[in-house]
Protein backbone atom coordinates (compact mmCIF):
# COMPACT_ATOMS: atom_id res chain seq x y z
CA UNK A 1 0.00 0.00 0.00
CA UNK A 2 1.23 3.81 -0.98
CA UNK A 3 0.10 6.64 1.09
CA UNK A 4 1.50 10.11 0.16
CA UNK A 5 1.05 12.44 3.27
CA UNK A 6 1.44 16.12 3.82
CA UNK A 7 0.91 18.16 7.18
CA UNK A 8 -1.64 15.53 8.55
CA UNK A 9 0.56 13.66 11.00
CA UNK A 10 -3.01 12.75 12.84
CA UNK A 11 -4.80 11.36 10.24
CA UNK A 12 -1.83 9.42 9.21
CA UNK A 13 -0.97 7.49 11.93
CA UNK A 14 -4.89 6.70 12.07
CA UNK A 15 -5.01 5.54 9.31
CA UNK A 16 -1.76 3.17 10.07
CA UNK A 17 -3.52 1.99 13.12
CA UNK A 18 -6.46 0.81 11.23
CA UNK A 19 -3.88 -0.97 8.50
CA UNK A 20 -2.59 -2.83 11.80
CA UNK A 21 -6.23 -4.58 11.75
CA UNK A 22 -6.24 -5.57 8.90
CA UNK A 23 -8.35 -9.45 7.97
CA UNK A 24 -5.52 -10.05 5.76
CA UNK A 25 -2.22 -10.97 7.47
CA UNK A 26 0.26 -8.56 8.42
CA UNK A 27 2.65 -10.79 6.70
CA UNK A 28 0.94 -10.53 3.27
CA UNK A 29 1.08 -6.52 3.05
CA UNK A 30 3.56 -3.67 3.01
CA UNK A 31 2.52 0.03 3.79
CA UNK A 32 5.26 2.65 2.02
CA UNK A 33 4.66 5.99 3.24
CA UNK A 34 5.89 9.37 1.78
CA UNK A 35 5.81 12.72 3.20
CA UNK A 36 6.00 15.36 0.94
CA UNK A 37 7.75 18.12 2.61
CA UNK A 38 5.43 18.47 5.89
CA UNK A 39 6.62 21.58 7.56
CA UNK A 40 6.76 19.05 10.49
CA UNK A 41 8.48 16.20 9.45
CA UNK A 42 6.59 12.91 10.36
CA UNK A 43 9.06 10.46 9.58
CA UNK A 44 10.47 10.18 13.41
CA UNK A 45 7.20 9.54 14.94
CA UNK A 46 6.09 7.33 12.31
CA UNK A 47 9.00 5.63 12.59
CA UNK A 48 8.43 5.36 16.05
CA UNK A 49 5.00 3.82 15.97
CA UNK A 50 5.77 1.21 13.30
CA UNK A 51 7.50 -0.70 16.66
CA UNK A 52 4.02 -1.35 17.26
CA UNK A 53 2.60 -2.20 14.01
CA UNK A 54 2.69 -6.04 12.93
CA UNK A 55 3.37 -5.09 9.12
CA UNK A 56 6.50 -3.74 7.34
CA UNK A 57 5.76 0.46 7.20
CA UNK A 58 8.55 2.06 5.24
CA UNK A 59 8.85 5.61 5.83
CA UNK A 60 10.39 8.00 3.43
CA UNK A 61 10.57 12.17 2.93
CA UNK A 62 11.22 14.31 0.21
CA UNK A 63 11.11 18.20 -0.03
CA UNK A 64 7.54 19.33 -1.26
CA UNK A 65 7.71 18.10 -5.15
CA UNK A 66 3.48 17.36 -5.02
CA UNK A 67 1.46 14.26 -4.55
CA UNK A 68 2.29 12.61 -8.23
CA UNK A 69 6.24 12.92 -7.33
CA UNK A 70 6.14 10.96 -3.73
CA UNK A 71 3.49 8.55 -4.93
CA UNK A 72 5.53 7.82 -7.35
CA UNK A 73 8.61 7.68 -5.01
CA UNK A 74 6.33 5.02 -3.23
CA UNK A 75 5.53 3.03 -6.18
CA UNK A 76 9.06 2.55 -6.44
CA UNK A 77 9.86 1.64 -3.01
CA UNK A 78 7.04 -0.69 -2.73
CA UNK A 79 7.82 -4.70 -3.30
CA UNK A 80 4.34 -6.28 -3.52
CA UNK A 81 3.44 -6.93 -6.77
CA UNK A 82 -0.11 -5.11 -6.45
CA UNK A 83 -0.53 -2.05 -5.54
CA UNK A 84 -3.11 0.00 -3.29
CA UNK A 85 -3.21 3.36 -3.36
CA UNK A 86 -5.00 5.99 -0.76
CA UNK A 87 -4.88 9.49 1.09
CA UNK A 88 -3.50 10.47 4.30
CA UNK A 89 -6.88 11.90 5.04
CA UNK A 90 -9.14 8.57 4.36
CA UNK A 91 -10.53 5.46 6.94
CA UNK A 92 -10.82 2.02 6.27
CA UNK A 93 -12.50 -1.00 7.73
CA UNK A 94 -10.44 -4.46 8.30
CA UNK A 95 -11.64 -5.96 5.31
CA UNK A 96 -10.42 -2.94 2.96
CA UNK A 97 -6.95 -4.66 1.48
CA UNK A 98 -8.97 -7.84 1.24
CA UNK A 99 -11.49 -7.18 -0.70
CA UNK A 100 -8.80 -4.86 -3.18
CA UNK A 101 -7.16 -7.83 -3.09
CA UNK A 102 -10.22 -10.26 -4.52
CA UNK A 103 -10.44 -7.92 -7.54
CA UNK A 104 -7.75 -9.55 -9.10
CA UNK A 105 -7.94 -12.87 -8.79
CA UNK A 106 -8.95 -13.22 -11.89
CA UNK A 107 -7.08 -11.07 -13.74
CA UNK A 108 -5.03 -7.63 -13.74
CA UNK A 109 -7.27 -4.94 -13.65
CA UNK A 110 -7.69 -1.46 -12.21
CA UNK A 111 -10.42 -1.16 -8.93
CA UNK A 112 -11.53 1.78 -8.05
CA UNK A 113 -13.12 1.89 -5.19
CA UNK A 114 -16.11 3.75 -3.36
CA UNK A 115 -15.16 7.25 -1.39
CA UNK A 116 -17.94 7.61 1.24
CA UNK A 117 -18.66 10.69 4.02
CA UNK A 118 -16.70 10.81 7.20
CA UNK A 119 -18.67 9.89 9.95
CA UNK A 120 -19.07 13.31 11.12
CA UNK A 121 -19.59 14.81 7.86
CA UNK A 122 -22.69 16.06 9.03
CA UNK A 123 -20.54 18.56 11.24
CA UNK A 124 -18.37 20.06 8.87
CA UNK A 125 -18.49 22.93 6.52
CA UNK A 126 -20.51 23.21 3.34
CA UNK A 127 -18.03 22.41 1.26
CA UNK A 128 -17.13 19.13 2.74
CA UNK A 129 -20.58 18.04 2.84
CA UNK A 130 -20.73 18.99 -0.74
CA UNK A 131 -17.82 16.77 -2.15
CA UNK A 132 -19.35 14.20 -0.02
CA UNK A 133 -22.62 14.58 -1.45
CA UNK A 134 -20.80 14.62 -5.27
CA UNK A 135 -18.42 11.52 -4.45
CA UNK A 136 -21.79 9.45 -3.26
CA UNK A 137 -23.85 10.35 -6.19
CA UNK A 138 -20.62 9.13 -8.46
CA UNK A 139 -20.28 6.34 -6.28
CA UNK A 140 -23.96 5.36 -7.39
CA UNK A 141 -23.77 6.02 -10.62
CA UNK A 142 -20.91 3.83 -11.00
CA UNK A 143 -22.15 0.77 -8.96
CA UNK A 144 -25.76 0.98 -10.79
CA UNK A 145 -23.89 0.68 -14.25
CA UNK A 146 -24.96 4.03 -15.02
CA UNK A 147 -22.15 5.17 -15.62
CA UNK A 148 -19.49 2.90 -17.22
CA UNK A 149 -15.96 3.80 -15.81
CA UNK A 150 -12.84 4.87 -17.74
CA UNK A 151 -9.70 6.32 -17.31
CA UNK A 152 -10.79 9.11 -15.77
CA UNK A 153 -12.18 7.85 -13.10
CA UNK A 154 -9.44 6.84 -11.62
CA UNK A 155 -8.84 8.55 -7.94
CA UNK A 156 -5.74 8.24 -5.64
CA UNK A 157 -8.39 8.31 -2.46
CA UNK A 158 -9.04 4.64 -3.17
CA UNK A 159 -7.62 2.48 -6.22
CA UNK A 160 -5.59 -0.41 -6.59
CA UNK A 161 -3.85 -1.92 -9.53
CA UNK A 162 -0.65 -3.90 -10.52
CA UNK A 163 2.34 -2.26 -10.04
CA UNK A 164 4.08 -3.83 -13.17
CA UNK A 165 1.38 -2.00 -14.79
CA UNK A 166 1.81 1.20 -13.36
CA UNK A 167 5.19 0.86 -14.42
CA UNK A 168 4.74 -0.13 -18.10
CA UNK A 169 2.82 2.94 -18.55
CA UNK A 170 5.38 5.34 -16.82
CA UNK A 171 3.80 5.87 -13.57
CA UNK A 172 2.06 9.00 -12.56
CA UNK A 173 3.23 12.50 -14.34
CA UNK A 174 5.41 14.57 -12.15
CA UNK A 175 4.42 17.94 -14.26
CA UNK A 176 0.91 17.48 -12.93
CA UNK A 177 0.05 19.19 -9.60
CA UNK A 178 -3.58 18.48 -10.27
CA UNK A 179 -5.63 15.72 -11.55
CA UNK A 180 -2.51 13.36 -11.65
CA UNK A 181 -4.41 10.08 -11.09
CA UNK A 182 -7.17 10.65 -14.05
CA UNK A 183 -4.08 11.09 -16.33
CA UNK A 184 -2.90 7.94 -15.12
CA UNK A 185 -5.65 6.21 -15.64
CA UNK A 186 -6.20 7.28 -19.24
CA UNK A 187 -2.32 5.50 -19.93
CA UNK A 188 -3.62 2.26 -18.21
CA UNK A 189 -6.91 2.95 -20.45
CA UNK A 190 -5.27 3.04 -23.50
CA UNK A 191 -3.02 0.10 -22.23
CA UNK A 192 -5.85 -2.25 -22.36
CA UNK A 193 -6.68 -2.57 -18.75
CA UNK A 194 -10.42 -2.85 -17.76
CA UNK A 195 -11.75 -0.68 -15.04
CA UNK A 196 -14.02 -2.34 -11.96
CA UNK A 197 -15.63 -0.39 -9.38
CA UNK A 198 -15.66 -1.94 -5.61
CA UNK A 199 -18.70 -0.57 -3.90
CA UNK A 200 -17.85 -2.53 -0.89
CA UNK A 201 -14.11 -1.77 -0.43
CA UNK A 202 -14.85 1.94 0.30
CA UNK A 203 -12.87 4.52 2.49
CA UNK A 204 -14.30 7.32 4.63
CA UNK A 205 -13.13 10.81 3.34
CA UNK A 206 -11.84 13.02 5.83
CA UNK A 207 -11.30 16.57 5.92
CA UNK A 208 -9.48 17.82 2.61
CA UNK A 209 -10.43 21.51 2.11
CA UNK A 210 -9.54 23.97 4.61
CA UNK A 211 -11.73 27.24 3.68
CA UNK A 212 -14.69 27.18 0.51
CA UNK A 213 -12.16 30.16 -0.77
CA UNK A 214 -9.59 26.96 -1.14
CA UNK A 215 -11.72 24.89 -3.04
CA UNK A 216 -12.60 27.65 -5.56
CA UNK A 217 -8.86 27.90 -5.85
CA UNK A 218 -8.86 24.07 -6.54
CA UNK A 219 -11.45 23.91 -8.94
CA UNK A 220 -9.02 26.83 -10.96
CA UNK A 221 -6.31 25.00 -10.83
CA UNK A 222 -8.33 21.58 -11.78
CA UNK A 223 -9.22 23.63 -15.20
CA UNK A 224 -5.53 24.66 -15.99
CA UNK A 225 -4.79 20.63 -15.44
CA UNK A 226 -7.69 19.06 -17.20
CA UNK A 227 -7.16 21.09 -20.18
CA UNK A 228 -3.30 20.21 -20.22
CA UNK A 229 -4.45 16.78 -19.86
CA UNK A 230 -6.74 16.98 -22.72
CA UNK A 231 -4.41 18.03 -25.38
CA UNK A 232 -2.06 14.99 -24.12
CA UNK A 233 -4.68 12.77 -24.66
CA UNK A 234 -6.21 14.29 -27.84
CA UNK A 235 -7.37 11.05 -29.17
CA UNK A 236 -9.77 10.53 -26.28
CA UNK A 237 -13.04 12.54 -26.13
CA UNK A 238 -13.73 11.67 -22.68
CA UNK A 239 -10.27 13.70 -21.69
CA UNK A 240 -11.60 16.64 -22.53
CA UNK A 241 -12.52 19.27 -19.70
CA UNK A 242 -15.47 20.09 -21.97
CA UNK A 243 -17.12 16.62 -20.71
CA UNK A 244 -18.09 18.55 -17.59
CA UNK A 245 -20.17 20.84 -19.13
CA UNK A 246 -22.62 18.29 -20.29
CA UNK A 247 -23.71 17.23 -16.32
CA UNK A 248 -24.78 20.67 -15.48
CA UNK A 249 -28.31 22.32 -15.16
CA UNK A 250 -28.83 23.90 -18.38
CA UNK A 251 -30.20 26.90 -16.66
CA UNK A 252 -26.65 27.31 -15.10
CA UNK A 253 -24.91 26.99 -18.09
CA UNK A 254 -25.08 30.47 -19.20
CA UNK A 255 -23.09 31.30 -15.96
CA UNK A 256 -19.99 29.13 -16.97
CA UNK A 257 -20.16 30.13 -20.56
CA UNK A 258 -19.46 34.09 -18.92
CA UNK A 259 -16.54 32.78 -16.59
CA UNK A 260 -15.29 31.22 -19.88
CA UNK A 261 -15.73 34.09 -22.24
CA UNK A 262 -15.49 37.20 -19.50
CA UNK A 263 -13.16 35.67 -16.63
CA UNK A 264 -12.51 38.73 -15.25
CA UNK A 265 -16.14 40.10 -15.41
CA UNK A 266 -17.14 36.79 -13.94
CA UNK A 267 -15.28 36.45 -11.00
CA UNK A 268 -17.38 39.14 -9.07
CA UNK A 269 -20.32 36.90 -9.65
CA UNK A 270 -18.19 33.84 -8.10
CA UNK A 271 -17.73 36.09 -4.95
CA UNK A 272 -21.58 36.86 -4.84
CA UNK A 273 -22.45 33.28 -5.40
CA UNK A 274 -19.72 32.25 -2.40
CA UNK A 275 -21.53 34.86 -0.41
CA UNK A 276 -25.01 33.22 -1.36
CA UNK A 277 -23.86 29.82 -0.99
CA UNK A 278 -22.62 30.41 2.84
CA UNK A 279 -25.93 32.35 3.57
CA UNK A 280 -27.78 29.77 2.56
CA UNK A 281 -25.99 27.56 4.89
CA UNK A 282 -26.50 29.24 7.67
CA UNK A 283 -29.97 29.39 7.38
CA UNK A 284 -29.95 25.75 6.88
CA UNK A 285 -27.41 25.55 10.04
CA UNK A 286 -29.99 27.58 11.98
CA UNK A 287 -31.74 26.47 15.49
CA UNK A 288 -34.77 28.09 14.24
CA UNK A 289 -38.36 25.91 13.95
CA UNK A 290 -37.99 26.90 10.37
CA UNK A 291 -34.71 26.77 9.99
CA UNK A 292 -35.18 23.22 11.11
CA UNK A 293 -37.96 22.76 8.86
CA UNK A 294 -36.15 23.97 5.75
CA UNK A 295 -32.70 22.37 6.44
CA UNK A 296 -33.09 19.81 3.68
CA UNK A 297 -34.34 22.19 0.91
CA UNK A 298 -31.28 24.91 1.93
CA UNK A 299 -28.83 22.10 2.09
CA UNK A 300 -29.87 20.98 -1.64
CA UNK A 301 -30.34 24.96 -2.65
CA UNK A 302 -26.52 25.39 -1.03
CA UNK A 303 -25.44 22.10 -2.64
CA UNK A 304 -26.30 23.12 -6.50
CA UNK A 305 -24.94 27.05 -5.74
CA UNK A 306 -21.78 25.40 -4.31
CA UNK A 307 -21.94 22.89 -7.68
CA UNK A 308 -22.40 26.41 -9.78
CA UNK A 309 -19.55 28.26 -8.41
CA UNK A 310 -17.31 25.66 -8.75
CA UNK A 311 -17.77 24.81 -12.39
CA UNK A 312 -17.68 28.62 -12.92
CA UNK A 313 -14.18 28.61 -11.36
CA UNK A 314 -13.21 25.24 -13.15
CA UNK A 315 -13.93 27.09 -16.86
CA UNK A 316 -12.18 30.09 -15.42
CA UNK A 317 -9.20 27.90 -15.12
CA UNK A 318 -9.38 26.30 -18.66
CA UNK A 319 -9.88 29.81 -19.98
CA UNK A 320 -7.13 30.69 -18.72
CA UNK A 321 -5.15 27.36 -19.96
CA UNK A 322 -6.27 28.13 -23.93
CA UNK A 323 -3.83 29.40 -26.18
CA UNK A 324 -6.53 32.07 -27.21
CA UNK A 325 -10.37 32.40 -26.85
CA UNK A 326 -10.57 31.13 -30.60
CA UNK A 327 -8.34 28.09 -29.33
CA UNK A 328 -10.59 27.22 -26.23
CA UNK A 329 -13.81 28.03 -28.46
CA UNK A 330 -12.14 25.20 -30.88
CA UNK A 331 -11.66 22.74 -28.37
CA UNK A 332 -15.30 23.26 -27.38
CA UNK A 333 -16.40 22.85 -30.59
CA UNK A 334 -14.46 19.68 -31.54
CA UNK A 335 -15.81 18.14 -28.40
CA UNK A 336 -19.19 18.56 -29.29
CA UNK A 337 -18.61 17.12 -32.64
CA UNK A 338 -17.47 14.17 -31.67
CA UNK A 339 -20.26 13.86 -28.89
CA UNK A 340 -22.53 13.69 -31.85
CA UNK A 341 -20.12 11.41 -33.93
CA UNK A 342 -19.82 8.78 -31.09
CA UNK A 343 -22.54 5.97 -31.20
């Protein structure tokens, strides 16, 4: 197993704990941990608890390089012949490396498995309970067939593969500070390999955002990435960033078409929709009878806002990646084309 970690020296050594009870035998799995440049250095007390930990944890630092560059690092490291990958962040049950480990028996393939809420989602900010709410509705989708997985759907939160594989293709992309494992999985795509989804080997997402300012920052930078991405992978549709624009409310679409065309004009509306989006929750936060009695509607209103602003900031970001407007207007347009093309 590969864990990058950076700054969480709690929710690392939790989630080492809860590798120690493991159904499978200590014997039969490895844990390679990487920090990435914490600015405190976990390696001594990790170090320290593996004394206590019946499996082989191999601890190793680099200076901050990003999440592709020390999972990578780990990859190498790592001896077992399949890998499982994960964030510092998640929680697993004791059946979690088993049931990765059932996906292959019959063959190499690449499982992805189910992210689910903390347990105390319920108590954290909007914008945690809104990636939970979008990583259950895509874990749905995915285990009704709905929603046929490729390479893109390929997360570092919960995924496990070969690591001769992962090697073959050339292992994640060090140039990519965003949306790393998606790349990844388009190479193992185009390599042949056939993606499963594991609805029962799920992990519990912690905290991962520290302000809804950060996320909007994210969501930026998840444009600039996606669209590099997309012109790497040119021959696949399904890489484009455009895909996104398909799964939102057409009444919201005229919205992200202004933060693609006007990104400047566009971002005041991103800062009145952040304002709306946190009034909204506080009203739906409220102790009020009504407040009580309209907490479900306000958390769905706050939900699709939070949704709105996001992809607004996510075409601001592949704006901002185009060569030109006539470029990115191109790219949109070929998309579409081959939407209507494809059977």
């Amino acid at each position: 197993m590969v864990v990058a970690t950076w700054n969480r020296r709690a929710s690392i050594e939790r989630l080492l704990l809860q590798l120690a009870l493991q159904s499978l035998p200590a014997a039969d799995y490895e844990v390679v941990v990487v920090d990435d440049g914490s600015m405190e250095p976990v390696k001594p007390a990790l170090e320290a608890l593996a004394a206590t930990l019946p499996y082989q944890l191999v601890v190793l630092r680099q200076d901050n390089a990003g999440a592709a560059v020390a999972r990578h690092r780990g990859v190498c490291a790592a001896s077992a012949p399949l890998l499982v990958i994960t964030d510092d962040d998640m929680q697993i049950d004791r059946d979690y490396l088993e049931l990765h480990l059932r996906a292959h028996q019959a063959g190499p393939v690449v499982a992805v498995g189910r992210i689910r809420p903390d347990p105390a989602v319920a108590a954290m900010p909007l914008y945690e309970r809104w990636i939970a709410d979008v990583n259950a509705r895509s874990g749905d989708l995915a285990a009704s067939g709905r929603a046929p997985l490729d390479g893109t759907a390929l997360l570092t939160g919960n995924v496990s593969l070969p690591r001769a594989e992962y090697l073959a293709v050339g292992g994640f992309d060090p140039s990519l500070r965003r949306a790393e494992d998606s790349e990844l999985g388009l190479r193992l795509e185009k390599h042949g390999l056939k993606f499963v989804f594991l609805d029962h080997a799920h992990v519990f997402h912690g905290s991962d955002v520290p302000t809804l300012h950060a996320l909007l920052v994210r969501a930026r930078s998840y444009g600039v990435f996606d669209s590099r991405i997309s012109r790497k992978h040119a021959d696949l549709p399904h890489a484009s960033p455009w895909r996104h624009l398909v799964k939102i409310n057409p009444v919201a679409r005229p919205l992200i078409g202004a933060a693609f065309l006007w990104p400047g004009l566009s971002a005041p509306v991103s800062t009145l929709g952040i304002a709306a989006v946190e009034a909204a929750d506080r009203f739906g936060r409220g102790r009020s009878w009504l407040a009580r009695r309209g907490r479900g509607l306000a958390d769905r209103l706050a939900f699709k806002a939070t949704a709105v602003v996001y992809a607004m900031e996510y075409f601001r970001g592949v704006r901002a990646e185009a060569p030109s407007l006539l470029a990115g207007l191109g790219e949109l347009t070929s998309y579409l084309g081959r939407r209507l093309e494809a059977p």
